[in-house]
C-alpha atoms as a PDB file:
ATOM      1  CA  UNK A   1      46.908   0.980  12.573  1.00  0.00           C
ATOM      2  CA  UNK A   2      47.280  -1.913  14.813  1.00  0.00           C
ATOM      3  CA  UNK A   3      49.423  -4.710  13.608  1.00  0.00           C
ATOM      4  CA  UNK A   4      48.629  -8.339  14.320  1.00  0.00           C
ATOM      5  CA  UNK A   5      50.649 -11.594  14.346  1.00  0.00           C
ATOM      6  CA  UNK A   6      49.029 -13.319  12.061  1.00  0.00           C
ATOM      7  CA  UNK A   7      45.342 -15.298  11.028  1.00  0.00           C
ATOM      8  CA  UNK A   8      45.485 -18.037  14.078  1.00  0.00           C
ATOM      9  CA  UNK A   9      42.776 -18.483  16.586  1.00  0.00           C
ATOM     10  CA  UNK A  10      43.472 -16.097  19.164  1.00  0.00           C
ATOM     11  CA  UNK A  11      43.818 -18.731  22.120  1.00  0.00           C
ATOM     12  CA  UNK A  12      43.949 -22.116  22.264  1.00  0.00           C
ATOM     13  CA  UNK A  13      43.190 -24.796  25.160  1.00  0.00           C
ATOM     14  CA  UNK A  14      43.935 -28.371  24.039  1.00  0.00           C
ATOM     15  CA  UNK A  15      43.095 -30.750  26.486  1.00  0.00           C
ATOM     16  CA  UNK A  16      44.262 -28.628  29.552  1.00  0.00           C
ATOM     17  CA  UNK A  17      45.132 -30.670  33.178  1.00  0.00           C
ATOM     18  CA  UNK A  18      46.131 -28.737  36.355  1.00  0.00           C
ATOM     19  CA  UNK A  19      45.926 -30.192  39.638  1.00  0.00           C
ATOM     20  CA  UNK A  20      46.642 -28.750  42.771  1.00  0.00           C
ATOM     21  CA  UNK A  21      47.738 -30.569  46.076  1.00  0.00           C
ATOM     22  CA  UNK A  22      48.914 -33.529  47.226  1.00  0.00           C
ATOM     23  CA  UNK A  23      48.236 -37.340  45.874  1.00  0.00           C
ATOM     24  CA  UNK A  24      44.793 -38.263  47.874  1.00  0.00           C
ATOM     25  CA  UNK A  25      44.019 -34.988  48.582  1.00  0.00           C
ATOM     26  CA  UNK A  26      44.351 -32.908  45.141  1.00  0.00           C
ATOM     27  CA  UNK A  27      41.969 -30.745  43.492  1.00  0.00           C
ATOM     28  CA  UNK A  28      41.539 -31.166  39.486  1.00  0.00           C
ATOM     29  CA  UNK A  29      40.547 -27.451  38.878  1.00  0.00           C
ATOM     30  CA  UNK A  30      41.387 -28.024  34.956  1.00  0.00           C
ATOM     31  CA  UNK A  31      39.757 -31.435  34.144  1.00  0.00           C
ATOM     32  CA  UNK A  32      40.821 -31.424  30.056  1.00  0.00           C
ATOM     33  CA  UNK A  33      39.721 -28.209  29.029  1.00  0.00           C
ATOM     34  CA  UNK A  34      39.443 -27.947  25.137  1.00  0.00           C
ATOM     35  CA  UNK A  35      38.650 -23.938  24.698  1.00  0.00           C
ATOM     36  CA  UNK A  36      39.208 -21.866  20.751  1.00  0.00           C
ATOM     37  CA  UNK A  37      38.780 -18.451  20.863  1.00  0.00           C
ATOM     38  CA  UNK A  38      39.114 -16.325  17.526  1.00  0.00           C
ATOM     39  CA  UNK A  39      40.404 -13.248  17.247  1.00  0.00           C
ATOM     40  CA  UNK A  40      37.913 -10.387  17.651  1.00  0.00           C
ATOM     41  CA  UNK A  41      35.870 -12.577  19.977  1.00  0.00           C
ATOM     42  CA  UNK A  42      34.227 -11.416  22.993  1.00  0.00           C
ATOM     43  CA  UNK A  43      34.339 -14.281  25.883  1.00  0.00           C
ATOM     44  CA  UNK A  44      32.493 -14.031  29.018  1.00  0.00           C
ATOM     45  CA  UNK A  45      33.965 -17.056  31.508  1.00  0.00           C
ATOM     46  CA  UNK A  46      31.311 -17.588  34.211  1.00  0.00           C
ATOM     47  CA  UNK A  47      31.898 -20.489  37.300  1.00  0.00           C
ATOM     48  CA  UNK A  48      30.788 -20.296  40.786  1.00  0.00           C
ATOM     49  CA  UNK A  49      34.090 -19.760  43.362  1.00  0.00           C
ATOM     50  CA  UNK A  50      36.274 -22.645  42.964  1.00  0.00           C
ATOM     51  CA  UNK A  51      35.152 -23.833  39.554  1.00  0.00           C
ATOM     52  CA  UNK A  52      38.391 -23.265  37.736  1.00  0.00           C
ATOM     53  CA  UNK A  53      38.210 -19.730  36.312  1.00  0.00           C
ATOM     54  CA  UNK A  54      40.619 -18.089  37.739  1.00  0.00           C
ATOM     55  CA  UNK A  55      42.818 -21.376  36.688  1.00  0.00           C
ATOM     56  CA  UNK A  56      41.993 -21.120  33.646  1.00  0.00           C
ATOM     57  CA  UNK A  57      43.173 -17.721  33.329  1.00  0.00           C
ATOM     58  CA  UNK A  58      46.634 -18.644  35.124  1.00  0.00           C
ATOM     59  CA  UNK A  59      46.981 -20.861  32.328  1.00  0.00           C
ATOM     60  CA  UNK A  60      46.240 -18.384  29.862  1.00  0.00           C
ATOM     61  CA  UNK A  61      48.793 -15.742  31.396  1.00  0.00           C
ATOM     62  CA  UNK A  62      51.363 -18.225  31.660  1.00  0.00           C
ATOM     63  CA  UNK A  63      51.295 -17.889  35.488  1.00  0.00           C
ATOM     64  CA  UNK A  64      50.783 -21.848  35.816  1.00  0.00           C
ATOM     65  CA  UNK A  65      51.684 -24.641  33.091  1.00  0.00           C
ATOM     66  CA  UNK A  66      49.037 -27.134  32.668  1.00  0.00           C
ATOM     67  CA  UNK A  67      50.323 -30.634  34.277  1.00  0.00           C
ATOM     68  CA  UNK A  68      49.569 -31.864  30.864  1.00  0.00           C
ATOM     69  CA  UNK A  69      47.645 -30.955  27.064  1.00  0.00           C
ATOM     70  CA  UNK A  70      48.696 -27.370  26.181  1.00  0.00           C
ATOM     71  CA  UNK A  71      47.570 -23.508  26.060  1.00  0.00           C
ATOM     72  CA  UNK A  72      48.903 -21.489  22.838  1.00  0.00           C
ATOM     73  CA  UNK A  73      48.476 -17.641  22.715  1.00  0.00           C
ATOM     74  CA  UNK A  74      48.136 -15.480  19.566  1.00  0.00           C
ATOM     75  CA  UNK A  75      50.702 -18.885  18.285  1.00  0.00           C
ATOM     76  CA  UNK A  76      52.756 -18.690  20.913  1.00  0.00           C
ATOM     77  CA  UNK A  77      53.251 -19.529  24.799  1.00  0.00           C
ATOM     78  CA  UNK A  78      51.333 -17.812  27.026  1.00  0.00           C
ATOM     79  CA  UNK A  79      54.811 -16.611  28.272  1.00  0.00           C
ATOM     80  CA  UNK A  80      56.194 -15.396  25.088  1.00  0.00           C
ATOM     81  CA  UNK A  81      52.823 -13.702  24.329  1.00  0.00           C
ATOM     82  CA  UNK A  82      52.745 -12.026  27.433  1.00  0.00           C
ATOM     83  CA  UNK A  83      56.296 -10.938  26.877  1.00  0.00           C
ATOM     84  CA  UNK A  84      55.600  -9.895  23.293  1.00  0.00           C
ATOM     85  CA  UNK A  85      53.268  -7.320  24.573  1.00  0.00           C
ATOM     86  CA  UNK A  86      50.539  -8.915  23.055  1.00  0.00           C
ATOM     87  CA  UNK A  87      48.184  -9.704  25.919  1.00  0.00           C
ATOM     88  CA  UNK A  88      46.925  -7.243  28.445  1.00  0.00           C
ATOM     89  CA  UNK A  89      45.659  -8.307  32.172  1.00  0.00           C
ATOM     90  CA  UNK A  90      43.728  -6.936  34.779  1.00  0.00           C
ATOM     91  CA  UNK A  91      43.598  -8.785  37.266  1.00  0.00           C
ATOM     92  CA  UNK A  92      41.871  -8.475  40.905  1.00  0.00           C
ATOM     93  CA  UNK A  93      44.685  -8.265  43.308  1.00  0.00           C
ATOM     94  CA  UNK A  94      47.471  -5.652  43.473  1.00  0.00           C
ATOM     95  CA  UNK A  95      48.027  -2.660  45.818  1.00  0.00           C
ATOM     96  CA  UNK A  96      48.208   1.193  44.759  1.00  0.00           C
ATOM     97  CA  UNK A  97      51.229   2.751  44.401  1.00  0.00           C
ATOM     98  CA  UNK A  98      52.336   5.364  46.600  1.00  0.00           C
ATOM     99  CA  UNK A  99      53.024   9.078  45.521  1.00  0.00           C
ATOM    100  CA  UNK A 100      52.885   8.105  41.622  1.00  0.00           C
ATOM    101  CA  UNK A 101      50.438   9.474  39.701  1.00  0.00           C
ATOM    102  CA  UNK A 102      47.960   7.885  37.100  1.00  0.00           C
ATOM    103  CA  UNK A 103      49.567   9.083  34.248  1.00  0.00           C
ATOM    104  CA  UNK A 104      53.219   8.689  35.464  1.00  0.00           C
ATOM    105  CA  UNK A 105      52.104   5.339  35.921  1.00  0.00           C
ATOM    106  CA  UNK A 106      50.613   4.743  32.872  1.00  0.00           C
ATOM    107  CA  UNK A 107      53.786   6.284  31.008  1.00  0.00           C
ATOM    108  CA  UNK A 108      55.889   3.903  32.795  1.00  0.00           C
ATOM    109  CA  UNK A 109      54.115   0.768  31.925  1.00  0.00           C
ATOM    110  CA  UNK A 110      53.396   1.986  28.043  1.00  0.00           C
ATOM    111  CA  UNK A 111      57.406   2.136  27.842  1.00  0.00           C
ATOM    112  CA  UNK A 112      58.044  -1.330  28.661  1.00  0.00           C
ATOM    113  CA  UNK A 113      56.221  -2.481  25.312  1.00  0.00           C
ATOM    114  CA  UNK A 114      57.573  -2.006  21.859  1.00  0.00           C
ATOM    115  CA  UNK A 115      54.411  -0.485  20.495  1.00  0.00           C
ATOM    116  CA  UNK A 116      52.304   1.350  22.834  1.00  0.00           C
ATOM    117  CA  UNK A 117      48.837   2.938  22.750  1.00  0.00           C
ATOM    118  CA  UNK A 118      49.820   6.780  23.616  1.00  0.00           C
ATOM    119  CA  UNK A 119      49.496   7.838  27.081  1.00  0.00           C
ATOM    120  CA  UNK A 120      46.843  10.183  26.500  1.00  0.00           C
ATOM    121  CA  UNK A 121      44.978   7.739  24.649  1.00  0.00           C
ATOM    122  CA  UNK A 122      45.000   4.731  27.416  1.00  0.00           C
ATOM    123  CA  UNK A 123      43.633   7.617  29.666  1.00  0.00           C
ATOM    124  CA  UNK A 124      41.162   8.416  28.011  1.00  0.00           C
ATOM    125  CA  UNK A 125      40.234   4.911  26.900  1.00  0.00           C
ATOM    126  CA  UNK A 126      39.843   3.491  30.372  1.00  0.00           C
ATOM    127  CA  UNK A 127      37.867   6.687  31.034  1.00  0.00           C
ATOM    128  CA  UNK A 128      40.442   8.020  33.554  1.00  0.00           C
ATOM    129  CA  UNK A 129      41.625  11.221  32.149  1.00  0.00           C
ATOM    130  CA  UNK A 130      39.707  13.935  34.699  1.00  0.00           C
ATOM    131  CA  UNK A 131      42.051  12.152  37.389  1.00  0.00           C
ATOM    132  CA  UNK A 132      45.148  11.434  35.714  1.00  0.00           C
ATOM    133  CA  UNK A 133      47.653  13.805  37.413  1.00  0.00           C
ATOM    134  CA  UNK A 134      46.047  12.642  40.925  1.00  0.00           C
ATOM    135  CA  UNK A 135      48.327  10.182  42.944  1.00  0.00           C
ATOM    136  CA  UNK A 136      47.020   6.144  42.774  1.00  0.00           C
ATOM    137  CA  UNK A 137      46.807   5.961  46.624  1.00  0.00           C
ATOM    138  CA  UNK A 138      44.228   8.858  46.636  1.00  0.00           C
ATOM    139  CA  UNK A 139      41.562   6.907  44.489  1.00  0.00           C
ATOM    140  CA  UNK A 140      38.838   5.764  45.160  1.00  0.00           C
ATOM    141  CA  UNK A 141      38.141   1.719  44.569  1.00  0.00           C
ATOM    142  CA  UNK A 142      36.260   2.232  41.984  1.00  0.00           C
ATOM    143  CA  UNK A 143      38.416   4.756  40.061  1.00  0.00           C
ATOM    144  CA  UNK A 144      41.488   2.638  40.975  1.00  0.00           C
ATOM    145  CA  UNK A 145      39.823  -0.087  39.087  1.00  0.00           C
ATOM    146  CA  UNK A 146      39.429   1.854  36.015  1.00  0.00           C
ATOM    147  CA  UNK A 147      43.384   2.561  36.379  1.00  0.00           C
ATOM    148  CA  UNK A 148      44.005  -1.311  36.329  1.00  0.00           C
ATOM    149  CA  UNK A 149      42.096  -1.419  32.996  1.00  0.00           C
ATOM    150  CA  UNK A 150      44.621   2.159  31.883  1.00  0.00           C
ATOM    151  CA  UNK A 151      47.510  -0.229  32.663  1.00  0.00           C
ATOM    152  CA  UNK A 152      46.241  -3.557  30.810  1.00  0.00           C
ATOM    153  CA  UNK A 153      45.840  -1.199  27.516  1.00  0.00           C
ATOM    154  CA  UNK A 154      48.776   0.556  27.820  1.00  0.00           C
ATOM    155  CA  UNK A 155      50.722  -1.826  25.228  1.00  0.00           C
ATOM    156  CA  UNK A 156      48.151  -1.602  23.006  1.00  0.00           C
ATOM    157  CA  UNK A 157      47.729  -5.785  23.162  1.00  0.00           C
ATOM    158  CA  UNK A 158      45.903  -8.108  20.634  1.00  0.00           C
ATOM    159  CA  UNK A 159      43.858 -10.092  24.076  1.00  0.00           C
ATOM    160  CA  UNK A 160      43.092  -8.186  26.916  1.00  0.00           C
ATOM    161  CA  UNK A 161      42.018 -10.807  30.568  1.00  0.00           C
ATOM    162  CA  UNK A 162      39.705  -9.291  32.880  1.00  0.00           C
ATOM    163  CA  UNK A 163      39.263 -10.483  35.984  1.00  0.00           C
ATOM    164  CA  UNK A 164      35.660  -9.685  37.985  1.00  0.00           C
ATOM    165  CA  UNK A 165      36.411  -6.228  36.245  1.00  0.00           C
ATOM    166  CA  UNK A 166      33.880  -4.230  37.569  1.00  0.00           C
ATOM    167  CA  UNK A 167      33.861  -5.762  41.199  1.00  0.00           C
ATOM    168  CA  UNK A 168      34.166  -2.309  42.995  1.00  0.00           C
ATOM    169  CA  UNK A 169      32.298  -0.378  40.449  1.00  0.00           C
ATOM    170  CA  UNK A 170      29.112   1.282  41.188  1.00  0.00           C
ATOM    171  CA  UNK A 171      26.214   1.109  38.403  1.00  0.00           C
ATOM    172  CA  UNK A 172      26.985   3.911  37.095  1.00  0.00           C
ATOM    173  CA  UNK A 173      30.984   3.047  36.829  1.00  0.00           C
ATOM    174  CA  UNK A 174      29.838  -0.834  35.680  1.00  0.00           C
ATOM    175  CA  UNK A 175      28.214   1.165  32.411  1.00  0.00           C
ATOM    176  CA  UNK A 176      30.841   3.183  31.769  1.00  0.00           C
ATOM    177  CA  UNK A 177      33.064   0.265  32.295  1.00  0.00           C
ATOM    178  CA  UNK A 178      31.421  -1.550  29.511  1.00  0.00           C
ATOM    179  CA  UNK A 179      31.666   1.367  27.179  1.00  0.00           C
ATOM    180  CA  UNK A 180      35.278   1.578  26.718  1.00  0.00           C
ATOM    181  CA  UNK A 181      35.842  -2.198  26.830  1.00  0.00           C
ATOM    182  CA  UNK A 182      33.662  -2.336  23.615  1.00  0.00           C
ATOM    183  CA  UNK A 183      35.342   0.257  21.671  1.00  0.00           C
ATOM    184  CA  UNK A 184      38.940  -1.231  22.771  1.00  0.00           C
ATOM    185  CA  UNK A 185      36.709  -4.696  21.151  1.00  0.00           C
ATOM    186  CA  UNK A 186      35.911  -2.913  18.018  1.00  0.00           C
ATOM    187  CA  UNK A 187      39.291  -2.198  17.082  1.00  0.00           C
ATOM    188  CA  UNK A 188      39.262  -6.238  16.268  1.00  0.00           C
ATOM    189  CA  UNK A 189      40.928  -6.642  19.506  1.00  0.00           C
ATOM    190  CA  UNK A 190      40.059 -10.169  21.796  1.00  0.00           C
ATOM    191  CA  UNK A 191      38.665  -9.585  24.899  1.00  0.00           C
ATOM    192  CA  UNK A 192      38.051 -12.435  27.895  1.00  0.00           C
ATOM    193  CA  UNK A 193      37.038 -11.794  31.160  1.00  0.00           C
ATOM    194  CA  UNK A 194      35.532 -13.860  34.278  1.00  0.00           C
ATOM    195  CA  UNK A 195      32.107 -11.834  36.353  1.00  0.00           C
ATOM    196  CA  UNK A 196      29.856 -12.888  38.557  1.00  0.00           C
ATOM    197  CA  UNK A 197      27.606 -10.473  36.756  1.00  0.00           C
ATOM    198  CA  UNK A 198      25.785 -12.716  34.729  1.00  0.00           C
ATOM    199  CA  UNK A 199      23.814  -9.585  33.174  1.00  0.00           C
ATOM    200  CA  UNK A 200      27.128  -8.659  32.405  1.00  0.00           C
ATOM    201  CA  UNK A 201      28.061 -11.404  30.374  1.00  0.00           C
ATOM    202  CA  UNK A 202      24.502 -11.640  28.676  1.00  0.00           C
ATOM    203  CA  UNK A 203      25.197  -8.190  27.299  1.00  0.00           C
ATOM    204  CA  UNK A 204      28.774  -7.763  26.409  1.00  0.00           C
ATOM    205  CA  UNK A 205      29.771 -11.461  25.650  1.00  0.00           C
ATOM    206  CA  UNK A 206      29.368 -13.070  22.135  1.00  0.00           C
ATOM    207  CA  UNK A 207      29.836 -16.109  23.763  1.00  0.00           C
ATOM    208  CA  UNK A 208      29.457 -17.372  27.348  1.00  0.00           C
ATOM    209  CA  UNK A 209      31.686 -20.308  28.689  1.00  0.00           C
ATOM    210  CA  UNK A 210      30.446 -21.936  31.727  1.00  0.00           C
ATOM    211  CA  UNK A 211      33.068 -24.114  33.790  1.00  0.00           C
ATOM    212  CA  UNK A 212      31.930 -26.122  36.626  1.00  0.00           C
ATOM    213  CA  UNK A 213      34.659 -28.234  38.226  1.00  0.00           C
ATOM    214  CA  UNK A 214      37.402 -27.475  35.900  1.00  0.00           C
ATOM    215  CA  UNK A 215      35.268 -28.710  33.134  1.00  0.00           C
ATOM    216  CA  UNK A 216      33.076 -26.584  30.354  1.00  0.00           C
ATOM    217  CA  UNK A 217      29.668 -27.365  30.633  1.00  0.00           C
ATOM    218  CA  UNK A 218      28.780 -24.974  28.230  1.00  0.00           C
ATOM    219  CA  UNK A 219      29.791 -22.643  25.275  1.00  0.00           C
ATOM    220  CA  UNK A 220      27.747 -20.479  23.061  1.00  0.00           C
ATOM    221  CA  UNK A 221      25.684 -17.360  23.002  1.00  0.00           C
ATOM    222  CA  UNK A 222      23.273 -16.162  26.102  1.00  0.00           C
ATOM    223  CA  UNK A 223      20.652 -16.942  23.694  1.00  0.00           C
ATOM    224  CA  UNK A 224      21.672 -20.654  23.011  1.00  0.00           C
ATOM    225  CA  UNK A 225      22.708 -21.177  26.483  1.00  0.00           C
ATOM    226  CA  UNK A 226      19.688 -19.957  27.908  1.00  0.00           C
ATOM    227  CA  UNK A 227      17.411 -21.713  25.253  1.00  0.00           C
ATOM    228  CA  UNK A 228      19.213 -24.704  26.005  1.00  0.00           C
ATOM    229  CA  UNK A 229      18.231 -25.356  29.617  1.00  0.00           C
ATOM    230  CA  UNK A 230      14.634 -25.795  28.533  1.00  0.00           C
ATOM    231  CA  UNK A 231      13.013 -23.572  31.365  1.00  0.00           C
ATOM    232  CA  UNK A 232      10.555 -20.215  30.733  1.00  0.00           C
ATOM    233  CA  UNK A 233       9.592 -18.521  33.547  1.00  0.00           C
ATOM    234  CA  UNK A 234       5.711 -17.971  34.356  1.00  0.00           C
ATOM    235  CA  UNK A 235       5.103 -15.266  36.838  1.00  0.00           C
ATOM    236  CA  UNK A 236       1.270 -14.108  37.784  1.00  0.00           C
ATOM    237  CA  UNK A 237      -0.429 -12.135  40.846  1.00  0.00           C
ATOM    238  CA  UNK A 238      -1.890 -15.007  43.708  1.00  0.00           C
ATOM    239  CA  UNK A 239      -4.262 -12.148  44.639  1.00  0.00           C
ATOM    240  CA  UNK A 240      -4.052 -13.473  48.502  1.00  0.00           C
ATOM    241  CA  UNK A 241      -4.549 -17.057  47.033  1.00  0.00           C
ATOM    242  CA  UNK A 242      -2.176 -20.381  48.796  1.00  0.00           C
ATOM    243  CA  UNK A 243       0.734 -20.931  46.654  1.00  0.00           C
ATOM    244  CA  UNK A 244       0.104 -24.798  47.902  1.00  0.00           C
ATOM    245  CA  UNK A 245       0.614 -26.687  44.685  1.00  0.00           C
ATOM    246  CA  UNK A 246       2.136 -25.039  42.654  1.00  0.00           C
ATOM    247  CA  UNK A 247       5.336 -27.038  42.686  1.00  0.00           C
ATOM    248  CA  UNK A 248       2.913 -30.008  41.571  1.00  0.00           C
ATOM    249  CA  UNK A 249       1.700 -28.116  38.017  1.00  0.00           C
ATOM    250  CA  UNK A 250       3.086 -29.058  34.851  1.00  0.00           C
ATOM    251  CA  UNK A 251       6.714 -28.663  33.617  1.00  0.00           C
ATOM    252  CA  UNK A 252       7.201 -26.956  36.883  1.00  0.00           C
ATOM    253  CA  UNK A 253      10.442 -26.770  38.727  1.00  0.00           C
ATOM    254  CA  UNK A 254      10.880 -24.615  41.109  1.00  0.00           C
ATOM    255  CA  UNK A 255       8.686 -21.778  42.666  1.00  0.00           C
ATOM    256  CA  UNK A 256       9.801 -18.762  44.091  1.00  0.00           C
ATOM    257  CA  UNK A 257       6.869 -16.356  45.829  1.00  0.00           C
ATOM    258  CA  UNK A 258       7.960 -12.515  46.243  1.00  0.00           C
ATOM    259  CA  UNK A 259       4.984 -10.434  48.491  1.00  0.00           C
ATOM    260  CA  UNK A 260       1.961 -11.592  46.596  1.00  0.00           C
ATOM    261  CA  UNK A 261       3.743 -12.576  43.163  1.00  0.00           C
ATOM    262  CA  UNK A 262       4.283 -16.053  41.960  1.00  0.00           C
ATOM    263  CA  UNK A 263       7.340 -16.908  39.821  1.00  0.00           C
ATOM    264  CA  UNK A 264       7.632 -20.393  38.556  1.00  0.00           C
ATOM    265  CA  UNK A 265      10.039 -21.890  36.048  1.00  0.00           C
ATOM    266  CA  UNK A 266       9.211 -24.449  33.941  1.00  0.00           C
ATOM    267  CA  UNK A 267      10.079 -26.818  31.658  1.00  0.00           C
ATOM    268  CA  UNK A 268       6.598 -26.777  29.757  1.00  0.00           C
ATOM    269  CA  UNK A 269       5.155 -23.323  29.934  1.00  0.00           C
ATOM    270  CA  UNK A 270       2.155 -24.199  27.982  1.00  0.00           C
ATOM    271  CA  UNK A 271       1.335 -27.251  30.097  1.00  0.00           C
ATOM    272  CA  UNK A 272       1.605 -24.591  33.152  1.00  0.00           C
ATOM    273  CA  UNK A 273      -0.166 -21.874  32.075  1.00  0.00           C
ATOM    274  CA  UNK A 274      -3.388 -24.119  30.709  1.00  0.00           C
ATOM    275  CA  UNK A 275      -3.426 -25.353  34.176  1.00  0.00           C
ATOM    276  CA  UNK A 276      -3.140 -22.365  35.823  1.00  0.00           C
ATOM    277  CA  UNK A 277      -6.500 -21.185  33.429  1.00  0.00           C
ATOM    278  CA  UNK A 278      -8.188 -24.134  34.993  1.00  0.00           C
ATOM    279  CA  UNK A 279      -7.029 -22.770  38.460  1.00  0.00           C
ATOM    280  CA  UNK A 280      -8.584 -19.287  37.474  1.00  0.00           C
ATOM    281  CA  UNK A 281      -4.523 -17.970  38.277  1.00  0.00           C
ATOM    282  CA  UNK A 282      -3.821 -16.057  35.341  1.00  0.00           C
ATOM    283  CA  UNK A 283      -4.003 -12.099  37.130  1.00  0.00           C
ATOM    284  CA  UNK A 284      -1.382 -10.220  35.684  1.00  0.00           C
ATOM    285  CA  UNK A 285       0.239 -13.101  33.502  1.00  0.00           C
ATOM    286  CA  UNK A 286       3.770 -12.883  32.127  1.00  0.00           C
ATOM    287  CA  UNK A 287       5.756 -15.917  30.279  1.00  0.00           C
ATOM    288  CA  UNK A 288       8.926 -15.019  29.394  1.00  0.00           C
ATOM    289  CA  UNK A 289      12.231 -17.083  28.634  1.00  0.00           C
ATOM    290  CA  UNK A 290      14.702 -18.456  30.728  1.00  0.00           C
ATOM    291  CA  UNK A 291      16.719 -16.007  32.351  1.00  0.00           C
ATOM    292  CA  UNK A 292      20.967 -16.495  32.407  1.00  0.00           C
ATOM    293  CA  UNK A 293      20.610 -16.850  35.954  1.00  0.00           C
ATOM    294  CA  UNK A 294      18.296 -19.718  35.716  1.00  0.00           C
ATOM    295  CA  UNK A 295      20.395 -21.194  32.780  1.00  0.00           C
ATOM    296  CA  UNK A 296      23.571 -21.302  34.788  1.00  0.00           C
ATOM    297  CA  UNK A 297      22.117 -22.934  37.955  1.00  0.00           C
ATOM    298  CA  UNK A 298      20.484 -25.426  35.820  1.00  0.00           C
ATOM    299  CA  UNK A 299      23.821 -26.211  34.561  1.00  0.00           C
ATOM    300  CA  UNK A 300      25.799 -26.694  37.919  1.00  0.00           C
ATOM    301  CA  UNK A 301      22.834 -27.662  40.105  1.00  0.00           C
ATOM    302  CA  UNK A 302      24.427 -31.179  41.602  1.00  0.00           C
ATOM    303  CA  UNK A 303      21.658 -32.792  39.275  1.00  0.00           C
ATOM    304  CA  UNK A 304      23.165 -31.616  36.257  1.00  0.00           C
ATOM    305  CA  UNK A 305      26.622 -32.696  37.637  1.00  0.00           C
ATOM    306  CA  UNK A 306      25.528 -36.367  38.699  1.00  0.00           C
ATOM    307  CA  UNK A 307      23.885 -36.180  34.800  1.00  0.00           C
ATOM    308  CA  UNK A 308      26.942 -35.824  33.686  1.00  0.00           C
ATOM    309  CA  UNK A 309      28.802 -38.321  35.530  1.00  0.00           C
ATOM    310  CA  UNK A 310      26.714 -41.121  34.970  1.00  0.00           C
ATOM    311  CA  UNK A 311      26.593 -40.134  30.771  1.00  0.00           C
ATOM    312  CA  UNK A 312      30.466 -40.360  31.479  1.00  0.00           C
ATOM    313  CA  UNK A 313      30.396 -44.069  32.940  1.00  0.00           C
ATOM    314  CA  UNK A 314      27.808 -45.794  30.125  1.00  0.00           C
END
């Protein structure tokens, strides 16, 4: 049975500051970030490049200290967790390692922790056990992904960090992916990782954390996220009619026209579709709720950014 260091929130951001660069010229890409994660969670981190994910993860791993607040791990440091073998990372760079193979790697790793997950079982946990006597350099990208994820359960951590996990996978790999990270999950383990799969993080996340310029915009479920940028989506057939207009309905926000399908998202479906009744538009009508997508580009459009700033100065 797995033993754990105690009932404490599982990580810890209090207030987090890291800058980068010179006075002038420096980049804030932790602007006070106040983050609690409980043990057993499931955290999706989602940011467009540059918004301070992969910071916040340094700070998490203990590979940067924040320039001020604090980061505490499982009650510790990040760098005494880490060292404790109680967090696991996979992370997006590294190189494969020549004329090893997986499981001599995997053996190697597992005996630089003080309690383990056996060999066998890290194989077969990352899915990687058909190939495990085949050398690293002889992978694939995609299988030498899954061997990252072999070597960030090898000590058998309390928090695993993924970074863009599944970033070489194909479909088929992303699924299979997904399956082993939940059952590592429902051994009451913590799992956080950063995609730019936002389907991903809809359906593997109990919560979503959206950071836009080293700040969190957002934290909560897809669900409450999504519900909380106000938009449904109303899509219909234009049957060879104009699509002049149709920015000006109701509650409408933006259009988007694929072949002879309309797709409009609104803030006031109802208003929309009663005037696109009027119109006689309604072939082939669907109203459904705001997408994640939709969600997260409503929350770091540069409207929703200047929103914030001038709530910020009152």
């Amino acid at each position: 049975m797995k033993q754990t260091t105690g009932n404490g929130s599982a990580v810890v951001f209090t207030g987090a500051v890291k800058t980068f660069g010179r006075a002038g010229q420096s980049v804030r890409a932790a602007d006070g970030i106040g983050l609690t994660v409980e043990r057993g969670e499931t955290v999706a981190l989602l940011g467009r490049n540059g918004a301070g994910k992969s910071t916040a993860i340094s700070l998490l791993l203990g590979l940067d200290e924040p320039d001020s607040g604090s980061v505490r791990v499982l009650g510790r440091t990040p760098v005494q967790a880490v060292r404790a073998g109680l967090v696991g990372a996979m992370l997006q760079e590294g190189q494969p390692i020549p004329r090893v193979t997986v499981r001599e790697l995997i053996a190697f790793v597992a005996s630089t922790y003080p309690r383990p997950l056996p060999v066998t079982e890290a194989l077969a946990l990352a899915g990687v056990t058909e190939y495990a006597n085949r050398r690293i350099d002889k992978l694939s990208g995609g299988q030498t992904q899954r061997v990252r994820f072999a070597v960030a359960l090898a000590g058998n951590p309390e928090l695993i960090v993924l970074d863009e996990p599944t970033a070489a996978l194909d479909v088929e790999g992303r699924h299979a992916f997904w399956d082993s990270m939940r059952t590592y999950a429902r051994r009451g383990n913590t799992v956080i990782f950063s995609t730019h799969y936002l389907e991903e993080a809809d359906g593997n996340a109990d919560r979503i954390v959206v950071i836009d310029r080293g700040r969190i915009v957002a934290d909560g479920s897809g669900d409450t996220i999504k519900a909380a940028a106000g938009h449904h989506q109303v899509s219909f057939d234009l049957a060879g009619r104009s699509t002049d207009g149709l920015e000006l309905l109701p509650g409408v926000a933006t259009v988007e026209v694929t072949g002879d399908r309309a797709l409009l998202h609104t803030a006031d479906s109802d208003a929309t579709v009663v005037e696109l009744a009027r119109l006689g538009l309604i072939r082939g009508l669907e109203v459904s709720p705001a997408t994640l997508e939709t969600a997260f580009l409503s929350l770091t459009s540069t409207a929703a950014v200047a929103a914030r700033n001038r709530t910020e100065t009152v």
